[in-house]
PDB file of N, CA and C in Angstrom:
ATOM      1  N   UNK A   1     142.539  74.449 220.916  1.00  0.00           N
ATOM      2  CA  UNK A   1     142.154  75.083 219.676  1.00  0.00           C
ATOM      3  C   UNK A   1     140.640  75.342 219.637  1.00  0.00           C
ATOM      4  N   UNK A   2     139.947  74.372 219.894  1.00  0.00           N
ATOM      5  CA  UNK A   2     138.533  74.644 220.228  1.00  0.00           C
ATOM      6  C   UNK A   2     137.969  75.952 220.596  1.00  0.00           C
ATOM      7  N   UNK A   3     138.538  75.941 222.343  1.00  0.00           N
ATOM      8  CA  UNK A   3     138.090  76.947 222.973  1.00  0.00           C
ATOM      9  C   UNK A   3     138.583  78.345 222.806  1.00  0.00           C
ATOM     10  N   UNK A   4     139.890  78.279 221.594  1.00  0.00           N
ATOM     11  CA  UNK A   4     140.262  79.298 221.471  1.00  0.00           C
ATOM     12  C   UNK A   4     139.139  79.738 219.656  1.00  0.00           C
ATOM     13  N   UNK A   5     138.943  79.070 218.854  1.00  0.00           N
ATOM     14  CA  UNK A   5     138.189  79.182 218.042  1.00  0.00           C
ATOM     15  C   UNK A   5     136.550  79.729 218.565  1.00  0.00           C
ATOM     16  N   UNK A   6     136.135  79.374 219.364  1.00  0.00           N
ATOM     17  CA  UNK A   6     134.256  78.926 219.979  1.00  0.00           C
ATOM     18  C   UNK A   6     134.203  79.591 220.903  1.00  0.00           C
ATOM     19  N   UNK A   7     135.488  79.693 221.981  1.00  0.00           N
ATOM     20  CA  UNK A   7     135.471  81.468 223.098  1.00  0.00           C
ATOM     21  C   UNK A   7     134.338  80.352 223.694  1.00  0.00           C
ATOM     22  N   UNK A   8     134.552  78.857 223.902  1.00  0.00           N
ATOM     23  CA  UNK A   8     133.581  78.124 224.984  1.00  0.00           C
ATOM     24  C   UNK A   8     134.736  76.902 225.102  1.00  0.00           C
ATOM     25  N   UNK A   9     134.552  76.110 226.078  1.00  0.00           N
ATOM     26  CA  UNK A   9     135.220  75.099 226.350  1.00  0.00           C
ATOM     27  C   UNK A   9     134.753  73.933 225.788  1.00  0.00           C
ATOM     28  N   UNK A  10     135.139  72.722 225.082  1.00  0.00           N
ATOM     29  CA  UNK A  10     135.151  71.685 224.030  1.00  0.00           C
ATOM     30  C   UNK A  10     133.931  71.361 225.288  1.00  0.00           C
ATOM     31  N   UNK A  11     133.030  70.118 224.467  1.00  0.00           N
ATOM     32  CA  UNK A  11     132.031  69.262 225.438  1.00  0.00           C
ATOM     33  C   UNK A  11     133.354  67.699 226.158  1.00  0.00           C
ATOM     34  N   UNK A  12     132.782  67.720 227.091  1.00  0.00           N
ATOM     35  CA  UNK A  12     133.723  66.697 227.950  1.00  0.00           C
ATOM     36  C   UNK A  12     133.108  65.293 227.432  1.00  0.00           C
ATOM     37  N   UNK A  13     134.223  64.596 227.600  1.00  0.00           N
ATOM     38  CA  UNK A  13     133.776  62.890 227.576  1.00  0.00           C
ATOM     39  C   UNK A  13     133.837  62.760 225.623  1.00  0.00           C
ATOM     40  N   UNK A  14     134.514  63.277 225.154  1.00  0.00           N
ATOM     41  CA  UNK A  14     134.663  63.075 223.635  1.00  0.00           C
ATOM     42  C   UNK A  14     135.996  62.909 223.269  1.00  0.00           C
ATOM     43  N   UNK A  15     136.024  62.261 222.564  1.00  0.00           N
ATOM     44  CA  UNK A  15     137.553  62.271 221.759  1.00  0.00           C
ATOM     45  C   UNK A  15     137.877  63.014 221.024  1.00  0.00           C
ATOM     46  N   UNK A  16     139.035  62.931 220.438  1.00  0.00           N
ATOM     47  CA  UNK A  16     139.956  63.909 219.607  1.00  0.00           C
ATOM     48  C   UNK A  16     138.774  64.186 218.046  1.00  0.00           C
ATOM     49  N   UNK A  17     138.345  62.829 217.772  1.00  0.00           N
ATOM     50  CA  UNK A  17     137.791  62.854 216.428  1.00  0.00           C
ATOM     51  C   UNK A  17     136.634  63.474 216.313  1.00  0.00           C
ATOM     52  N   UNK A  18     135.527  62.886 217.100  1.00  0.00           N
ATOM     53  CA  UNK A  18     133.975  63.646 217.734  1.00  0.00           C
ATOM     54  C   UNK A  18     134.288  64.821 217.494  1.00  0.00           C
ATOM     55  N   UNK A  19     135.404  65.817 218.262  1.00  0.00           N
ATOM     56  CA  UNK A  19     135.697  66.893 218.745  1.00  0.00           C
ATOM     57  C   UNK A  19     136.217  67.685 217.230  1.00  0.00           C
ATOM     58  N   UNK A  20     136.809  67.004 216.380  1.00  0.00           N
ATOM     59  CA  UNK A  20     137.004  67.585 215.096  1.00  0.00           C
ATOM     60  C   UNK A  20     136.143  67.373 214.104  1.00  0.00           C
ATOM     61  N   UNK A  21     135.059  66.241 215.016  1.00  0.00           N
ATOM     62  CA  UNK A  21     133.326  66.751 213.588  1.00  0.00           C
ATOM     63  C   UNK A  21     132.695  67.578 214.171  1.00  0.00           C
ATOM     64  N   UNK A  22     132.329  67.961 215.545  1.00  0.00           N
ATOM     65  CA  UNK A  22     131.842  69.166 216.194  1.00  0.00           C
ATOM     66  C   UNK A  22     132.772  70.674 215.679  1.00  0.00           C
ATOM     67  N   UNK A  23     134.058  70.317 215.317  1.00  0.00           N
ATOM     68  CA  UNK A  23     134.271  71.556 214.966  1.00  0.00           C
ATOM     69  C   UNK A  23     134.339  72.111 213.729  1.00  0.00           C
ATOM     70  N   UNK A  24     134.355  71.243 212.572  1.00  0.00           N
ATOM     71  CA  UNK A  24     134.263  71.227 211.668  1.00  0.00           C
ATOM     72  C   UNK A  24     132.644  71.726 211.306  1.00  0.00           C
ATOM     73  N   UNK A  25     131.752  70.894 211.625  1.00  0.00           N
ATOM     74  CA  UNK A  25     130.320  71.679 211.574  1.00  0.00           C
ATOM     75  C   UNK A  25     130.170  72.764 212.178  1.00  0.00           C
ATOM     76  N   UNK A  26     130.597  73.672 212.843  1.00  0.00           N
ATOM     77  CA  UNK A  26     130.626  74.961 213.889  1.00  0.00           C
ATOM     78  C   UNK A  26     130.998  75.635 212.866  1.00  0.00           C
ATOM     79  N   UNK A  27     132.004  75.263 212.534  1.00  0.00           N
ATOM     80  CA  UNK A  27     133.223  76.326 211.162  1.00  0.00           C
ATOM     81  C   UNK A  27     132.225  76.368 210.081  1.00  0.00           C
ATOM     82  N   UNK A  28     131.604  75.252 209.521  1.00  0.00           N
ATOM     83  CA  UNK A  28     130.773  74.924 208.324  1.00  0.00           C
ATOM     84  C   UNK A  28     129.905  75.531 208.689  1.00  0.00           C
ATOM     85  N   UNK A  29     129.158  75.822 209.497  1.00  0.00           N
ATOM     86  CA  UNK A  29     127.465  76.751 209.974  1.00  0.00           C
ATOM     87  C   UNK A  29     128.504  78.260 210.197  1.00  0.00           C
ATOM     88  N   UNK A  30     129.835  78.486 210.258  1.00  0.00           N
ATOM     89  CA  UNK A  30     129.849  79.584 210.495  1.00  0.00           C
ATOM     90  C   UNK A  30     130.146  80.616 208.615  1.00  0.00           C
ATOM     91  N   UNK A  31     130.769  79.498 208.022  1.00  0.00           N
ATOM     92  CA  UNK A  31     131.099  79.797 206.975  1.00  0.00           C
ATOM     93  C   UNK A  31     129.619  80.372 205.846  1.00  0.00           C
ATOM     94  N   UNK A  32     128.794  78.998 206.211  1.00  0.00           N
ATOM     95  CA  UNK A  32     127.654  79.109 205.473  1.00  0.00           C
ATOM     96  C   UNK A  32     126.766  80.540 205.690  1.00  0.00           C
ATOM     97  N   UNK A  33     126.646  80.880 207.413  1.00  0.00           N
ATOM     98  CA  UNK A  33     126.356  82.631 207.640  1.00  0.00           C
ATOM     99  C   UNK A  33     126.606  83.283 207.017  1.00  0.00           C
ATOM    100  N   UNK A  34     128.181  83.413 206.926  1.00  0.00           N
ATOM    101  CA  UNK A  34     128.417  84.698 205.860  1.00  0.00           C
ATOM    102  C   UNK A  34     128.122  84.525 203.884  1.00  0.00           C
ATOM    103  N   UNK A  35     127.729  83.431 203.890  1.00  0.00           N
ATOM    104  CA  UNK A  35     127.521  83.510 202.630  1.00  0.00           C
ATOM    105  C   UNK A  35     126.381  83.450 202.310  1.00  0.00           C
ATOM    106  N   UNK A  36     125.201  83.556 203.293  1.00  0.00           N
ATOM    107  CA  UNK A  36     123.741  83.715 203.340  1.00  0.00           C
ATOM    108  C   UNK A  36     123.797  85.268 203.453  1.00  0.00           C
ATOM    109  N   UNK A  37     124.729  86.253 204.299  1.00  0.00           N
ATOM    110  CA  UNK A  37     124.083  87.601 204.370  1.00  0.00           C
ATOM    111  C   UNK A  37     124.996  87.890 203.220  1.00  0.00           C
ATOM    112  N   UNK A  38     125.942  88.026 202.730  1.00  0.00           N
ATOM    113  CA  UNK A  38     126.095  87.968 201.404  1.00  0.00           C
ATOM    114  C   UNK A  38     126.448  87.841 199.874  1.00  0.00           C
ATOM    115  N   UNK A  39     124.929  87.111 199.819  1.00  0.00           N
ATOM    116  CA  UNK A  39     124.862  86.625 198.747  1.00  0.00           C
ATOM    117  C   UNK A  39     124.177  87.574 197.484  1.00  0.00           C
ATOM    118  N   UNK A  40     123.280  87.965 197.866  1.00  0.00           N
ATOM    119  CA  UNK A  40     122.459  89.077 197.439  1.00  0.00           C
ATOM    120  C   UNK A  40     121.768  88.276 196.228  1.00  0.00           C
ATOM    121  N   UNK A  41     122.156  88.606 194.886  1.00  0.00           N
ATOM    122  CA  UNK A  41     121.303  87.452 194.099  1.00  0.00           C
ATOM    123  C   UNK A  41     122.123  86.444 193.527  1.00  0.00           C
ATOM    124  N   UNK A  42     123.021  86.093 194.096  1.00  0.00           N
ATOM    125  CA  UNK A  42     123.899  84.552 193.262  1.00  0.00           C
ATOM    126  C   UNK A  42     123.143  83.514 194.006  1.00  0.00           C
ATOM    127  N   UNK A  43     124.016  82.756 193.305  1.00  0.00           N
ATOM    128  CA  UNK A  43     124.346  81.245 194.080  1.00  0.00           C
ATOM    129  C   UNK A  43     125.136  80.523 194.698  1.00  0.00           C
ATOM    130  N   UNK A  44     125.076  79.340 195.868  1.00  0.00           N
ATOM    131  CA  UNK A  44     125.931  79.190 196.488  1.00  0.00           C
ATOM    132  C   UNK A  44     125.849  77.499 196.637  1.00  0.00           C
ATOM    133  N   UNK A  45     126.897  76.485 196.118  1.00  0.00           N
ATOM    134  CA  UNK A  45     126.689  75.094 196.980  1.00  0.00           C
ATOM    135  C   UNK A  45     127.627  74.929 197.532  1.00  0.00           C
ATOM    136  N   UNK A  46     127.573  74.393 199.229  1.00  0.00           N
ATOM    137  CA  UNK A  46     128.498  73.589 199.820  1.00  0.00           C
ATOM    138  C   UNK A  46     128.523  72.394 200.070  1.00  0.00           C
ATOM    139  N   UNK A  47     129.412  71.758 199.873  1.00  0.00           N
ATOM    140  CA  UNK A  47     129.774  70.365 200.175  1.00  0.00           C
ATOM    141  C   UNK A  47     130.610  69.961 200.659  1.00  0.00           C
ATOM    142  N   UNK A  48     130.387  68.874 201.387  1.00  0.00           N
ATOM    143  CA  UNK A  48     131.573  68.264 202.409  1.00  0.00           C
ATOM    144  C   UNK A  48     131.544  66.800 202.766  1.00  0.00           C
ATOM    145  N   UNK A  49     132.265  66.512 202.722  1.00  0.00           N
ATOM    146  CA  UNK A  49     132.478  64.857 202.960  1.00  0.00           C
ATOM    147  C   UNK A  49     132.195  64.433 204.410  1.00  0.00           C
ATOM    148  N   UNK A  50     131.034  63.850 204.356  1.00  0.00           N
ATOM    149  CA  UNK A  50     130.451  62.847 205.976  1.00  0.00           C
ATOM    150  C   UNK A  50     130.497  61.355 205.630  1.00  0.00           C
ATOM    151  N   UNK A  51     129.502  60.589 207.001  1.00  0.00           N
ATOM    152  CA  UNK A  51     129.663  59.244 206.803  1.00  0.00           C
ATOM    153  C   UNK A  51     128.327  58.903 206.138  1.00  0.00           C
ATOM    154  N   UNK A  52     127.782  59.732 205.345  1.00  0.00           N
ATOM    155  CA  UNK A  52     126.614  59.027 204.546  1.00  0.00           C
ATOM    156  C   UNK A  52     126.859  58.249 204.011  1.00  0.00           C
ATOM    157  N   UNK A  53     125.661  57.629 203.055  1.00  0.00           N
ATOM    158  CA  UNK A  53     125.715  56.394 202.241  1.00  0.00           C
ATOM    159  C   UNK A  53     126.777  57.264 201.057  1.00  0.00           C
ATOM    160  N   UNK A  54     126.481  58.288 200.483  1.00  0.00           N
ATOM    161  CA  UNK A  54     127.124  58.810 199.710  1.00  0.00           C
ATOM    162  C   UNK A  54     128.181  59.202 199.681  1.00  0.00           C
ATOM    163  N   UNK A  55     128.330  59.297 200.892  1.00  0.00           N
ATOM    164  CA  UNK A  55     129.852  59.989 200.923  1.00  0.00           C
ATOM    165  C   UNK A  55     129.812  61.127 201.577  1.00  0.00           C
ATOM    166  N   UNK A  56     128.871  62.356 201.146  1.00  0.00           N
ATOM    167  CA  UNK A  56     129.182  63.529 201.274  1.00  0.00           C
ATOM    168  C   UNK A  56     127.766  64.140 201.543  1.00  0.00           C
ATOM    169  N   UNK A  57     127.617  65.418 202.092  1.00  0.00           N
ATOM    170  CA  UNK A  57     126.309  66.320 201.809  1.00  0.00           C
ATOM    171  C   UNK A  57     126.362  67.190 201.412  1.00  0.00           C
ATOM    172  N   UNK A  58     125.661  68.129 201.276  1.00  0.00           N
ATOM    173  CA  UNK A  58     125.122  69.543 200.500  1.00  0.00           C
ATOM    174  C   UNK A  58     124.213  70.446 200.995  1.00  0.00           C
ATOM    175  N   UNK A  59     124.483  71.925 200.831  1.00  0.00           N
ATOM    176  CA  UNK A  59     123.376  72.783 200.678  1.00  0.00           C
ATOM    177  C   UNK A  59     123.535  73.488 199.824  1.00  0.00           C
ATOM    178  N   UNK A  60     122.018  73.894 199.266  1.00  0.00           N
ATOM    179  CA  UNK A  60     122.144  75.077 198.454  1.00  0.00           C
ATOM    180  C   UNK A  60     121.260  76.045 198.721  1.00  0.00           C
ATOM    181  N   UNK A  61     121.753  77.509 197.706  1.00  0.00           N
ATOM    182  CA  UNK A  61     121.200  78.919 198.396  1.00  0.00           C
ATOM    183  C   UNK A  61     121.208  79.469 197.330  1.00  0.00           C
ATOM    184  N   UNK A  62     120.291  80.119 196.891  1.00  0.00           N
ATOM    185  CA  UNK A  62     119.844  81.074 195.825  1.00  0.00           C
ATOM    186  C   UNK A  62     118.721  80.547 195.052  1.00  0.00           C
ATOM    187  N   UNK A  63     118.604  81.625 193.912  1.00  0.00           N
ATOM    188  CA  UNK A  63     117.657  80.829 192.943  1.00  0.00           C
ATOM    189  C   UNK A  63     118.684  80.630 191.773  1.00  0.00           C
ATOM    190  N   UNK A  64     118.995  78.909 192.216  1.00  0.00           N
ATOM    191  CA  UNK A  64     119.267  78.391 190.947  1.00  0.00           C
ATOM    192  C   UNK A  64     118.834  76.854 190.880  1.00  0.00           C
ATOM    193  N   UNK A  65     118.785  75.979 189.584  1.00  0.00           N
ATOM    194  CA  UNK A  65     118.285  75.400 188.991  1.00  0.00           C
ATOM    195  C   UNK A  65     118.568  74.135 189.783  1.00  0.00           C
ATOM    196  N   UNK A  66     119.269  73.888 191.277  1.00  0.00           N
ATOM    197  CA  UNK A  66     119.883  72.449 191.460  1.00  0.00           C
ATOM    198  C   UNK A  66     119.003  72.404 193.166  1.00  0.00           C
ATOM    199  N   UNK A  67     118.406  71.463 193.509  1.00  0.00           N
ATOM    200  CA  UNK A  67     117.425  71.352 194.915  1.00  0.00           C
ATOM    201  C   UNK A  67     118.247  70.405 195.464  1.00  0.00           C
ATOM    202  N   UNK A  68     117.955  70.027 196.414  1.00  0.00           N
ATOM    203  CA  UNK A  68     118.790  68.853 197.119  1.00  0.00           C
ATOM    204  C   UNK A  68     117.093  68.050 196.878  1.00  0.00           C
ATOM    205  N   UNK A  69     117.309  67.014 197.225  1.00  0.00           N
ATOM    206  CA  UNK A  69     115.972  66.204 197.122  1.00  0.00           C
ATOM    207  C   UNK A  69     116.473  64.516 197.844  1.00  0.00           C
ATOM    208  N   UNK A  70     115.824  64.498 198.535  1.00  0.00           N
ATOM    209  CA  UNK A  70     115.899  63.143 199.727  1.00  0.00           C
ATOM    210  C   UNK A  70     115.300  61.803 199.013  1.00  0.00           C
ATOM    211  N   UNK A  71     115.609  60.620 198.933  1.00  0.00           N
ATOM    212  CA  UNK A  71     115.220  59.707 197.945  1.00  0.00           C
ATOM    213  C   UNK A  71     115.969  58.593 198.744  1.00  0.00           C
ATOM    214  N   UNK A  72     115.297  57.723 199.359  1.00  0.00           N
ATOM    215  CA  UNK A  72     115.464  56.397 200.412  1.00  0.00           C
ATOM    216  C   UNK A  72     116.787  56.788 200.570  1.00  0.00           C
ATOM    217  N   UNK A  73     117.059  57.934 201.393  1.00  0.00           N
ATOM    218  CA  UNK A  73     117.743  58.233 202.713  1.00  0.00           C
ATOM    219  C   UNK A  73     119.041  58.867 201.852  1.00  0.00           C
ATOM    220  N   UNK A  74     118.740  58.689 200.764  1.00  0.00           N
ATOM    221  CA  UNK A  74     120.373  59.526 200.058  1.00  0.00           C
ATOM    222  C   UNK A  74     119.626  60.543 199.499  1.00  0.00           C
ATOM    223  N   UNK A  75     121.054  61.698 199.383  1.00  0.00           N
ATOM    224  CA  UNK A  75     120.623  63.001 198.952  1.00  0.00           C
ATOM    225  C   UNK A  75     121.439  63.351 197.460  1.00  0.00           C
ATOM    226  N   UNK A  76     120.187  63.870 196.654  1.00  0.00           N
ATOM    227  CA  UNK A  76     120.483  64.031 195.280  1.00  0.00           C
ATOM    228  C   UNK A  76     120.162  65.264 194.639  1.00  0.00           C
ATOM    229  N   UNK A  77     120.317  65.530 193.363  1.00  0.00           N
ATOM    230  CA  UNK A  77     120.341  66.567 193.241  1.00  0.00           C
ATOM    231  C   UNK A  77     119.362  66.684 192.040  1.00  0.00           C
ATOM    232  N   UNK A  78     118.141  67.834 192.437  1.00  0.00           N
ATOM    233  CA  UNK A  78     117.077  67.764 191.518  1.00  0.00           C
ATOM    234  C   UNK A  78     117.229  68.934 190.672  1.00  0.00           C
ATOM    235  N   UNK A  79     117.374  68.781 189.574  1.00  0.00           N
ATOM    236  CA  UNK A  79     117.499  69.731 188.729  1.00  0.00           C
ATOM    237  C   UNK A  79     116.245  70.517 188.233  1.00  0.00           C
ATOM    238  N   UNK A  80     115.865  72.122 188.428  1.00  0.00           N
ATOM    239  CA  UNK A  80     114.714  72.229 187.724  1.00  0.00           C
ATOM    240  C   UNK A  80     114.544  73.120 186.267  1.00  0.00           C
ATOM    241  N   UNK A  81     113.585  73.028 185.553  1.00  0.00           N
ATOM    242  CA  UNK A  81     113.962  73.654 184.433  1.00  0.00           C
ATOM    243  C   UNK A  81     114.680  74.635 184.056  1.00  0.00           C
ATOM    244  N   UNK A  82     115.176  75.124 182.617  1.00  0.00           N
ATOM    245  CA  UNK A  82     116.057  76.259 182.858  1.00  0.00           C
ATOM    246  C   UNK A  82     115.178  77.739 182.467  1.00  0.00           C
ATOM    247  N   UNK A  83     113.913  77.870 182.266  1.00  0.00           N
ATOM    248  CA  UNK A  83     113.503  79.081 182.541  1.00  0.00           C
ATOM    249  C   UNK A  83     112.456  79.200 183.634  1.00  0.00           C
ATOM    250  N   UNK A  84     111.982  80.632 183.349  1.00  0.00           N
ATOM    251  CA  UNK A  84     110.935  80.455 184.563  1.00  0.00           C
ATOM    252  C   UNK A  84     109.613  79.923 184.119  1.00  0.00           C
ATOM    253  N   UNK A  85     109.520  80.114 183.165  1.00  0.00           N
ATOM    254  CA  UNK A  85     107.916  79.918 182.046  1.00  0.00           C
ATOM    255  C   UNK A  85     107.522  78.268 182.260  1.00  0.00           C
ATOM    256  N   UNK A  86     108.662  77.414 182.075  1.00  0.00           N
ATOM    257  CA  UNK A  86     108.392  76.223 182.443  1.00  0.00           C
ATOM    258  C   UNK A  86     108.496  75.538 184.001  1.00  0.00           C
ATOM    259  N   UNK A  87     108.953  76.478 185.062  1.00  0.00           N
ATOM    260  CA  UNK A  87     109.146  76.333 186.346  1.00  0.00           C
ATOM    261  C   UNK A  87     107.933  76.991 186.496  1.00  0.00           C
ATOM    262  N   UNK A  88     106.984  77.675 186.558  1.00  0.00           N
ATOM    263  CA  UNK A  88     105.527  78.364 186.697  1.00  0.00           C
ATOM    264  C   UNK A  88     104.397  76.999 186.148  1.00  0.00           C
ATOM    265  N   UNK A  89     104.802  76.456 185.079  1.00  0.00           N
ATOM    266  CA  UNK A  89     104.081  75.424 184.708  1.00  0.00           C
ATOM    267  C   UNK A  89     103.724  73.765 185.812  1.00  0.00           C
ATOM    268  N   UNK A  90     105.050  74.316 186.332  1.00  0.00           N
ATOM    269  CA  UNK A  90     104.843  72.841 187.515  1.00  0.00           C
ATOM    270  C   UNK A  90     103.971  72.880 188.583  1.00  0.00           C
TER     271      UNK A  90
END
């Protein structure tokens, strides 16, 4: 399934599981592409369940009000004001 998905042959010396978080992130960076070219002016968050402390990670894309923000090694979500008048002020 790999090599028929990736048109490359899986990396050797991995297991079944490795091999379904390598592909799962491939799919996830491929998914996230098309929703970077387009997006035009929305917004976009993805999330997905890893072995963080949290549970899960995130990205986000556009201009909207939610940042990811790093805080002793967990990732959270920084909210910034809701106009621009007070986002110019910071």
């Amino acid at each position: 399934m790999y090599a028929l998905r990736f048109k490359e042959e899986p990396p050797t010396r991995r297991s079944v599981e490795q091999l379904r978080g390598i592909e799962g992130a491939r799919v996830r960076e491929m998914i996230w592409d098309q929703i970077e070219s387009g997006l035009e002016d929305g917004n976009a968050v993805m999330a997905w369940s890893t072995n963080t402390e949290s549970g899960f990670d995130f990205m986000t894309l556009g201009k909207n009000r939610r940042m990811p923000k790093e805080m002793d090694g967990v990732k959270l979500v920084s909210f910034l004001p809701e106009n621009d008048d007070a986002l110019e002020a910071l």
